[in-house]
C-alpha atoms as a PDB file:
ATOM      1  CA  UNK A   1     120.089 138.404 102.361  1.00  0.00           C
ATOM      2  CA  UNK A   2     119.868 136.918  99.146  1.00  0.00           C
ATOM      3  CA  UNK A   3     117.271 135.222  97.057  1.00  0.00           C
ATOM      4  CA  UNK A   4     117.545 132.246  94.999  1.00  0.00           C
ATOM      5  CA  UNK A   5     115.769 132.523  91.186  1.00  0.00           C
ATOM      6  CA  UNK A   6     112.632 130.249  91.701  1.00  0.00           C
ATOM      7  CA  UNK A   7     112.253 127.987  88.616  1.00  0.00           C
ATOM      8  CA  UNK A   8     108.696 126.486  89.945  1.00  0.00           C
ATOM      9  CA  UNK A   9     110.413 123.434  91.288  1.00  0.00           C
ATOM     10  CA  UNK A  10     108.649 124.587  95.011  1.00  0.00           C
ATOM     11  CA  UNK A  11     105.226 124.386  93.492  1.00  0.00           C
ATOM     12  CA  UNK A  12     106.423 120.999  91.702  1.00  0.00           C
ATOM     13  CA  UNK A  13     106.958 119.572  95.060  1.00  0.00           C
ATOM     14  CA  UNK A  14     103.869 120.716  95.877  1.00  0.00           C
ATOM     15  CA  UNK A  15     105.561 122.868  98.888  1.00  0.00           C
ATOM     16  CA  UNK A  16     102.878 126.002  98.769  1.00  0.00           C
ATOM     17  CA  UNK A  17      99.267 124.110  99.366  1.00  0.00           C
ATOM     18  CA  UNK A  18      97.549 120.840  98.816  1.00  0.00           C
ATOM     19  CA  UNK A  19      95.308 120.548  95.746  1.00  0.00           C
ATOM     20  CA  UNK A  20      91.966 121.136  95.548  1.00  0.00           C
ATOM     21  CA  UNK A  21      90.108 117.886  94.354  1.00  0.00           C
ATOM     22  CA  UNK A  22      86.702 118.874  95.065  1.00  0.00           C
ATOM     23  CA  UNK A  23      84.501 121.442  95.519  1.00  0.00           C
ATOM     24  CA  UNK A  24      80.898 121.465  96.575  1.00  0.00           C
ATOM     25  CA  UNK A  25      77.878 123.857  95.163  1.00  0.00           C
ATOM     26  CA  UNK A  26      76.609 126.359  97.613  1.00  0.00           C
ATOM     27  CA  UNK A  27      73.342 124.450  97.105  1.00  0.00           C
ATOM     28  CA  UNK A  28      74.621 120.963  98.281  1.00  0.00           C
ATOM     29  CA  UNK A  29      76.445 122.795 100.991  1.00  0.00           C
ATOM     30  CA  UNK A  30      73.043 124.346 102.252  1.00  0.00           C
ATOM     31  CA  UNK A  31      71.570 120.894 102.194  1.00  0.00           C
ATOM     32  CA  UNK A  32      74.259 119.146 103.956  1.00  0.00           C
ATOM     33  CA  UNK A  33      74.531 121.682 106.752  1.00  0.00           C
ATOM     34  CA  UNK A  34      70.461 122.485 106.696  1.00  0.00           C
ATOM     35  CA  UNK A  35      70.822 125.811 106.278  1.00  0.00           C
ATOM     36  CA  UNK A  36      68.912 128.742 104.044  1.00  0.00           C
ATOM     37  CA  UNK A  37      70.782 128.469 100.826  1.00  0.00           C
ATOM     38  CA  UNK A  38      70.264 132.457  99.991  1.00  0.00           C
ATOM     39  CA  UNK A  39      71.946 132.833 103.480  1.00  0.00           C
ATOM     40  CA  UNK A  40      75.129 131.356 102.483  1.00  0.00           C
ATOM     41  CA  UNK A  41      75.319 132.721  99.314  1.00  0.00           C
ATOM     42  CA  UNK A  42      74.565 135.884 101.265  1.00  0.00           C
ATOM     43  CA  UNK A  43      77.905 134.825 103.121  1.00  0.00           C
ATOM     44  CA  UNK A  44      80.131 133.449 101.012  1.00  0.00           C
ATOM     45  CA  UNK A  45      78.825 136.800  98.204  1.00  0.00           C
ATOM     46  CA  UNK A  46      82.183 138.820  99.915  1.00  0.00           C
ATOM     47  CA  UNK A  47      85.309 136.886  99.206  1.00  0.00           C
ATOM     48  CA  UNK A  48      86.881 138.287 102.506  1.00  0.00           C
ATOM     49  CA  UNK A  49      84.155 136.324 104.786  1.00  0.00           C
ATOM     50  CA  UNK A  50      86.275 133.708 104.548  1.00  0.00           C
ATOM     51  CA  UNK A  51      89.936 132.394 104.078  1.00  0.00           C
ATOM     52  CA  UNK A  52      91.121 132.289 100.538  1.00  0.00           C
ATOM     53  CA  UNK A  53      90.680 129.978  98.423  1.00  0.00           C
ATOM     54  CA  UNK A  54      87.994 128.454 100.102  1.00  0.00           C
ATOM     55  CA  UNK A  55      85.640 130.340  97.309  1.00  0.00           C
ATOM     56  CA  UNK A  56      85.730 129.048  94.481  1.00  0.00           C
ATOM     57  CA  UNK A  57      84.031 129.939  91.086  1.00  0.00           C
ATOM     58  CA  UNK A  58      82.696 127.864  88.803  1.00  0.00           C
ATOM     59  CA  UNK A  59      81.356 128.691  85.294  1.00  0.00           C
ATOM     60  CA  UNK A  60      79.360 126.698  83.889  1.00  0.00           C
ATOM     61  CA  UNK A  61      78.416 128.641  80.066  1.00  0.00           C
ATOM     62  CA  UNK A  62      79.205 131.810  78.878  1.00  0.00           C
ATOM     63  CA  UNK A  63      78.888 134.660  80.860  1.00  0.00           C
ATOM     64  CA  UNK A  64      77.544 132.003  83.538  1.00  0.00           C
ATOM     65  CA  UNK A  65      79.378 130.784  86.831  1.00  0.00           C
ATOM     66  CA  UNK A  66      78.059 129.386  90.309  1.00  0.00           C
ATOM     67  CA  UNK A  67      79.989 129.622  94.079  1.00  0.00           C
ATOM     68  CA  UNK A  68      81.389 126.649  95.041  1.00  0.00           C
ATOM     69  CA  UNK A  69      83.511 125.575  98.175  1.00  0.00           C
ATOM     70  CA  UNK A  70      86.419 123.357  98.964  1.00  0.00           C
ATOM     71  CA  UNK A  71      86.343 120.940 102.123  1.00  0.00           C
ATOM     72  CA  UNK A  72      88.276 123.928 104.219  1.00  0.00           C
ATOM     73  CA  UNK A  73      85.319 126.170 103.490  1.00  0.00           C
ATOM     74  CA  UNK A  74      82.335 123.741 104.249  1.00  0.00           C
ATOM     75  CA  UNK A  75      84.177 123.174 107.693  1.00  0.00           C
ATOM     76  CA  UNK A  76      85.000 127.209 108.041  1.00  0.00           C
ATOM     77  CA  UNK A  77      81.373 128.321 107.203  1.00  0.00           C
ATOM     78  CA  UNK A  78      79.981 125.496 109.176  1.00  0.00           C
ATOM     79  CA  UNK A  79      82.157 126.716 112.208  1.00  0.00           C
ATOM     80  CA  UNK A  80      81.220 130.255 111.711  1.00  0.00           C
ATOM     81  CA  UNK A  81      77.689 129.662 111.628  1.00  0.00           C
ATOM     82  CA  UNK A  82      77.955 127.371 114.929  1.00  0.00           C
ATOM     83  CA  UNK A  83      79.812 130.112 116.890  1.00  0.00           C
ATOM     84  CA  UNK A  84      77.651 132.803 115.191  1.00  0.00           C
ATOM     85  CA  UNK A  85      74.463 130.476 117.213  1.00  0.00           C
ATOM     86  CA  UNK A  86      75.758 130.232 120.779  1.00  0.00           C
ATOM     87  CA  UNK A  87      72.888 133.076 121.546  1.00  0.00           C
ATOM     88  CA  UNK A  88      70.116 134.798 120.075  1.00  0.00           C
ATOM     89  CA  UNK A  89      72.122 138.137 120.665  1.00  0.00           C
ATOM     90  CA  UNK A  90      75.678 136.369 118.861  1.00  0.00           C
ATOM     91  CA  UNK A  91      73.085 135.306 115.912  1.00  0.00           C
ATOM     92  CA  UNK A  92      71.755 138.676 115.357  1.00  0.00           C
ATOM     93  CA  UNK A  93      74.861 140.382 115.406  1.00  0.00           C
ATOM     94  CA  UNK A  94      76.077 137.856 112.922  1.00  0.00           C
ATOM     95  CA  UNK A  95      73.165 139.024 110.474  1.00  0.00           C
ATOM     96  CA  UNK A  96      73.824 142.102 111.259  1.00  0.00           C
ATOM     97  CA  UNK A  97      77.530 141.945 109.889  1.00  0.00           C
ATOM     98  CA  UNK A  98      77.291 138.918 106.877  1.00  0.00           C
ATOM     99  CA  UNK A  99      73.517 139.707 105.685  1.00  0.00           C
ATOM    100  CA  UNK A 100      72.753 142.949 103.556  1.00  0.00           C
ATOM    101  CA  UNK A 101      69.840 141.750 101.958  1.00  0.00           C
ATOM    102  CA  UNK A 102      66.985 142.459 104.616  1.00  0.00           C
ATOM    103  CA  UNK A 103      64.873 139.889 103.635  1.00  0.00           C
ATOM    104  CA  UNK A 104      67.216 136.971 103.597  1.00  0.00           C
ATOM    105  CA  UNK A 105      67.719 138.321 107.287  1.00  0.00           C
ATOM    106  CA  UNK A 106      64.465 138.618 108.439  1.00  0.00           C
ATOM    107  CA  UNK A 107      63.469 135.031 106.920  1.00  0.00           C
ATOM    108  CA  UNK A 108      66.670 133.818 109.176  1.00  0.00           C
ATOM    109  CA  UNK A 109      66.367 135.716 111.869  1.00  0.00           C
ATOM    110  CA  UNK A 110      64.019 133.518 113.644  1.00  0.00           C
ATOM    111  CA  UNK A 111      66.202 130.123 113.322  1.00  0.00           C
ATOM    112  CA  UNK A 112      67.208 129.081 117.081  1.00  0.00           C
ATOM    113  CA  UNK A 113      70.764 128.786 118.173  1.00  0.00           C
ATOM    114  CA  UNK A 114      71.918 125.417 117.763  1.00  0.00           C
END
């Protein structure tokens, strides 16, 4: 098999992925789905929880930067936390496997599947 010499013309074409036009702070995204904002920066804190490029960071000053996410992750996360609330027992093992920090979990613990 052989392989042609790519000169960026796929990318031009815009044959790899869509562009990203906007992203949303982890903050509006905890409004918008009413959910515990340290809880999805809790989440979204491992780059693996969720399909890449969904993540994206944002700096905002020197040494400074904030999470943000693109449309894809606001729909993923929101997903993830609907299927992580089909039962009190699904929720808990959620926390159990997103959530390191014990107080963030406790604090969330209690929310009711929804």
């Amino acid at each position: 098999m052989e392989l042609e010499a790519d000169d960026g013309s796929y990318l031009r074409r815009g044959g790899l992925m869509a562009a990203v036009r906007f992203v949303f702070t982890v903050d509006y995204v905890a409004e918008i789905l009413d959910e515990d904002v340290d809880l999805l920066r809790e989440i979204i804190s491992n780059d693996d929880n969720l399909t890449y490029g969904n993540i994206i960071s944002v700096v905002t000053g020197d040494d400074e930067s904030t999470s943000a996410l693109t449309d894809d992750g606001v729909d993923e996360l929101r997903q993830m936390l609907s299927d992580a609330r089909r039962s009190a027992e699904t929720w808990q093992e959620f926390l159990d496997c997103f959530v390191l920090d014990e107080d963030i979990a406790a604090r969330v613990k209690t929310y009711s599947p929804r």
